[in-house]
Protein backbone atom coordinates (compact mmCIF):
# COMPACT_ATOMS: atom_id res chain seq x y z
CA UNK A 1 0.00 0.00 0.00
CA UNK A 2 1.46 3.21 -0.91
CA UNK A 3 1.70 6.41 1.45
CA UNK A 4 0.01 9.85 0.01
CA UNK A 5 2.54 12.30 -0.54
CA UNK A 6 2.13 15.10 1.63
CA UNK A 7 2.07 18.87 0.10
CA UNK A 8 4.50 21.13 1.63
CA UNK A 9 2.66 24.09 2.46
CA UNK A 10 5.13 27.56 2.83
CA UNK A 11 5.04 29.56 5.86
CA UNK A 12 7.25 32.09 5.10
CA UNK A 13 7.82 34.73 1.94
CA UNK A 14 10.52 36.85 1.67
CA UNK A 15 10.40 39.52 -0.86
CA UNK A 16 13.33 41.83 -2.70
CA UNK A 17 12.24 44.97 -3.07
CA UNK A 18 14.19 46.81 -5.52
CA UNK A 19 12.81 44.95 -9.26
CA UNK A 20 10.18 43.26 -7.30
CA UNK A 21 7.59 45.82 -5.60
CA UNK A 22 9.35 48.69 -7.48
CA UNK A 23 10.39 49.15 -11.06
CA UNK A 24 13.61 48.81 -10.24
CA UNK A 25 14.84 52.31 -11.46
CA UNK A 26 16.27 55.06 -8.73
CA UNK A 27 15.37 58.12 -9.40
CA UNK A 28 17.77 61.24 -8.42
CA UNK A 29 17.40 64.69 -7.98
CA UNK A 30 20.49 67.12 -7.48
CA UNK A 31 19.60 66.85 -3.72
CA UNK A 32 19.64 62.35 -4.10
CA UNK A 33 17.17 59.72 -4.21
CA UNK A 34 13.68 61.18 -3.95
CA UNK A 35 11.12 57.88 -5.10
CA UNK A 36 10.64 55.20 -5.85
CA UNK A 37 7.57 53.46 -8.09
CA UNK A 38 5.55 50.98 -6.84
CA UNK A 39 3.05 49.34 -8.40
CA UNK A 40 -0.81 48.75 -8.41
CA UNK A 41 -2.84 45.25 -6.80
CA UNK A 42 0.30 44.87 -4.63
CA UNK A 43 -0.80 45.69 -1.40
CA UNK A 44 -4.00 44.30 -1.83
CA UNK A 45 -2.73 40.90 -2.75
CA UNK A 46 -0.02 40.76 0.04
CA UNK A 47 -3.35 41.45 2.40
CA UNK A 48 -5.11 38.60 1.52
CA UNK A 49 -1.61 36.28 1.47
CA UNK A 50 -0.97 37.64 5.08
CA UNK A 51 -3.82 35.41 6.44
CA UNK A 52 -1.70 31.88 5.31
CA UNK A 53 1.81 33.08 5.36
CA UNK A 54 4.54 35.50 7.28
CA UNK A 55 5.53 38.05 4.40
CA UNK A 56 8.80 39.97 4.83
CA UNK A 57 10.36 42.46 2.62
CA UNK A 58 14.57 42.71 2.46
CA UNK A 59 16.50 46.07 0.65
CA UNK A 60 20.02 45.92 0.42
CA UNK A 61 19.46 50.03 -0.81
CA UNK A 62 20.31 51.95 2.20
CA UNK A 63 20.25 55.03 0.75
CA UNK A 64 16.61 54.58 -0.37
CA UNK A 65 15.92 53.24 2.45
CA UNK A 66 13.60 55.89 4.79
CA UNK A 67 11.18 55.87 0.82
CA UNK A 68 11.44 51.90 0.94
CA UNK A 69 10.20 51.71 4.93
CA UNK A 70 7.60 54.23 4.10
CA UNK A 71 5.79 51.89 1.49
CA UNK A 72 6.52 48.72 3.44
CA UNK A 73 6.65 48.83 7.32
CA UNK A 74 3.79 52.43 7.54
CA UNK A 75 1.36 52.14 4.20
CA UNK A 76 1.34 48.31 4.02
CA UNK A 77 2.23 46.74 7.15
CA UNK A 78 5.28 44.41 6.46
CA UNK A 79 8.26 44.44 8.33
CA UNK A 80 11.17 44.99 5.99
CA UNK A 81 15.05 44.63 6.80
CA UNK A 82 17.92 45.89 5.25
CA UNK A 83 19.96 43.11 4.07
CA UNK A 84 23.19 43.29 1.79
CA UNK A 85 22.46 40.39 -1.43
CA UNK A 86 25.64 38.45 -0.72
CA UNK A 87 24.47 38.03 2.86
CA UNK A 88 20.87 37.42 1.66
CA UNK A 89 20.70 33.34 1.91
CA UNK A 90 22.75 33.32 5.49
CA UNK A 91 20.82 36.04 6.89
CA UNK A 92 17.06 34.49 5.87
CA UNK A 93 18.69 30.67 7.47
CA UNK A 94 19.35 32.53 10.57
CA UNK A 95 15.57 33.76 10.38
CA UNK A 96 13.34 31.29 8.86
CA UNK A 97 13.16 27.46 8.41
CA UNK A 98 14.14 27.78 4.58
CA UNK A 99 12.31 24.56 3.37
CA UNK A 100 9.21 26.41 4.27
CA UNK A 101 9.89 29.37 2.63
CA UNK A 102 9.38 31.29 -0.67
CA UNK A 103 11.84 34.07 -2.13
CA UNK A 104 11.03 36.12 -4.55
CA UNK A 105 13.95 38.71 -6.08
CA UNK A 106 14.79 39.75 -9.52
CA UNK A 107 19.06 40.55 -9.10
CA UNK A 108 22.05 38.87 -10.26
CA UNK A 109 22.80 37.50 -6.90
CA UNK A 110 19.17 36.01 -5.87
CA UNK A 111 19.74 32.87 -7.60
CA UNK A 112 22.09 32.58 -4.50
CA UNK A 113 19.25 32.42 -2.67
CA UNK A 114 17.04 30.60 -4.84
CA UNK A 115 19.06 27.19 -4.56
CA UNK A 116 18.62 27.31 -0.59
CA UNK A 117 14.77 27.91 -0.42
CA UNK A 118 11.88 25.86 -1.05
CA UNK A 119 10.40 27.89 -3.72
CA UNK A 120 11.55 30.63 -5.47
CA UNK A 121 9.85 33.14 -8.40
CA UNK A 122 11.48 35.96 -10.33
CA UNK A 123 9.33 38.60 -12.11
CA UNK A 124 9.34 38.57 -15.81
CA UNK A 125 11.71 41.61 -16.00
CA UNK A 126 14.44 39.90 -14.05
CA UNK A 127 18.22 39.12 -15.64
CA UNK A 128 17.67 35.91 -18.07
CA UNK A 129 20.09 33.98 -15.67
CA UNK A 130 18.05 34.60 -12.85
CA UNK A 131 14.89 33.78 -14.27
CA UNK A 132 16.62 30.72 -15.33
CA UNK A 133 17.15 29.21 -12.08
CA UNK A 134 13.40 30.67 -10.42
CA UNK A 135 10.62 27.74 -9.76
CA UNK A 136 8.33 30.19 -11.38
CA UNK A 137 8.32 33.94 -13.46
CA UNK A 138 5.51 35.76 -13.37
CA UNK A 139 4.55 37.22 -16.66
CA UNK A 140 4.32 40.64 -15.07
CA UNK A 141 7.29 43.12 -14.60
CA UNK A 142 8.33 44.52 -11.05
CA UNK A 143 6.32 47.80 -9.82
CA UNK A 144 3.94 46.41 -12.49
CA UNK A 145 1.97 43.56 -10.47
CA UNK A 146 4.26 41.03 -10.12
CA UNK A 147 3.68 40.67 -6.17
CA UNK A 148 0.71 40.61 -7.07
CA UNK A 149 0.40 37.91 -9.66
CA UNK A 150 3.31 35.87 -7.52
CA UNK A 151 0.99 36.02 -4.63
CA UNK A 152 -2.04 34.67 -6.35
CA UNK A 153 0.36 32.22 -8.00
CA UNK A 154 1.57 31.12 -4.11
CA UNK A 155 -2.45 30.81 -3.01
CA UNK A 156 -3.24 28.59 -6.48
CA UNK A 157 -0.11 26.41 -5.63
CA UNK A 158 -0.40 25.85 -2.01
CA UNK A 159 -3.62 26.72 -0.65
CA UNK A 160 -6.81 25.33 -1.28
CA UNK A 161 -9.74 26.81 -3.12
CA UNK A 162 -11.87 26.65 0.14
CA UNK A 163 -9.21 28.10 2.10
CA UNK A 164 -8.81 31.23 0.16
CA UNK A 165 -11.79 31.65 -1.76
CA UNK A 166 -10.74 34.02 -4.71
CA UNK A 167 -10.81 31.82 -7.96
């Protein structure tokens, strides 16, 4: 008699920022960095994912920083940490039980990252070699619903219909 596999079900989703909720693009004024673009369905997405799964947003942009905490920790209530991308993978083992978590980033090192987590997804405007090595790429660009669409993606995947009620 043969045992039914059990589905792993994530507990924990770690989000770049930079490429991910933003476009990606820094804009400067004479005086620095004054914004950053963020894109539509986001929030409202992360909202209902909050009810199955701890959501955390990492930077490694210091100097946007104060615009990046803004968005994250006071408009949409997720804590976000500023974490250098070589110290990305080390930092979220120290943090989270990485078999149960999803990482989503779009940057030349995140494939790093991707090889030590359960799941991993890379927006559609991500570098080809990154992409590459994601479980998943949304068809959506970063700051252009592709937390959004990776977060649907994530409730499809993992969570039943009766649990989440949205399709």
């Amino acid at each position: 008699m043969f045992k039914k596999a059990l589905k792993v079900i994530p507990k924990n989703f770690v989000l770049d920022l930079d490429g991910v909720f933003t476009d990606g693009k820094f804009y400067y004024s004479q005086d620095g960095k004054y914004m950053k673009v963020f894109g539509a369905d986001d929030h409202d997405c992360v909202n209902v994912l909050k009810q199955f799964m701890k959501i955390n947003v990492v930077t490694a942009d210091s100097n946007g920083y104060e615009i990046s905490k803004r968005r994250m920790e006071f408009d949409m209530g997720l804590k976000i940490d500023l974490v250098p991308a070589l110290n990305r993978a080390e930092w979220m083992a120290k943090k989270f039980n990485l078999n149960e978590t999803v990482y989503m980033g779009d940057g030349v090192l995140d494939y790093l990252v991707f090889s030590k987590v359960f799941y991993s997804i890379a927006p559609a405007n991500a570098l080809k070699s990154t992409k590459n090595k994601a479980s998943y790429v949304t068809k959506n660009s970063g700051g252009e619903r592709a937390v959004a669409e990776a977060c649907l993606h994530i409730l499809d995947k993992f969570f039943t219909k009766k649990e989440h009620n949205l399709f």
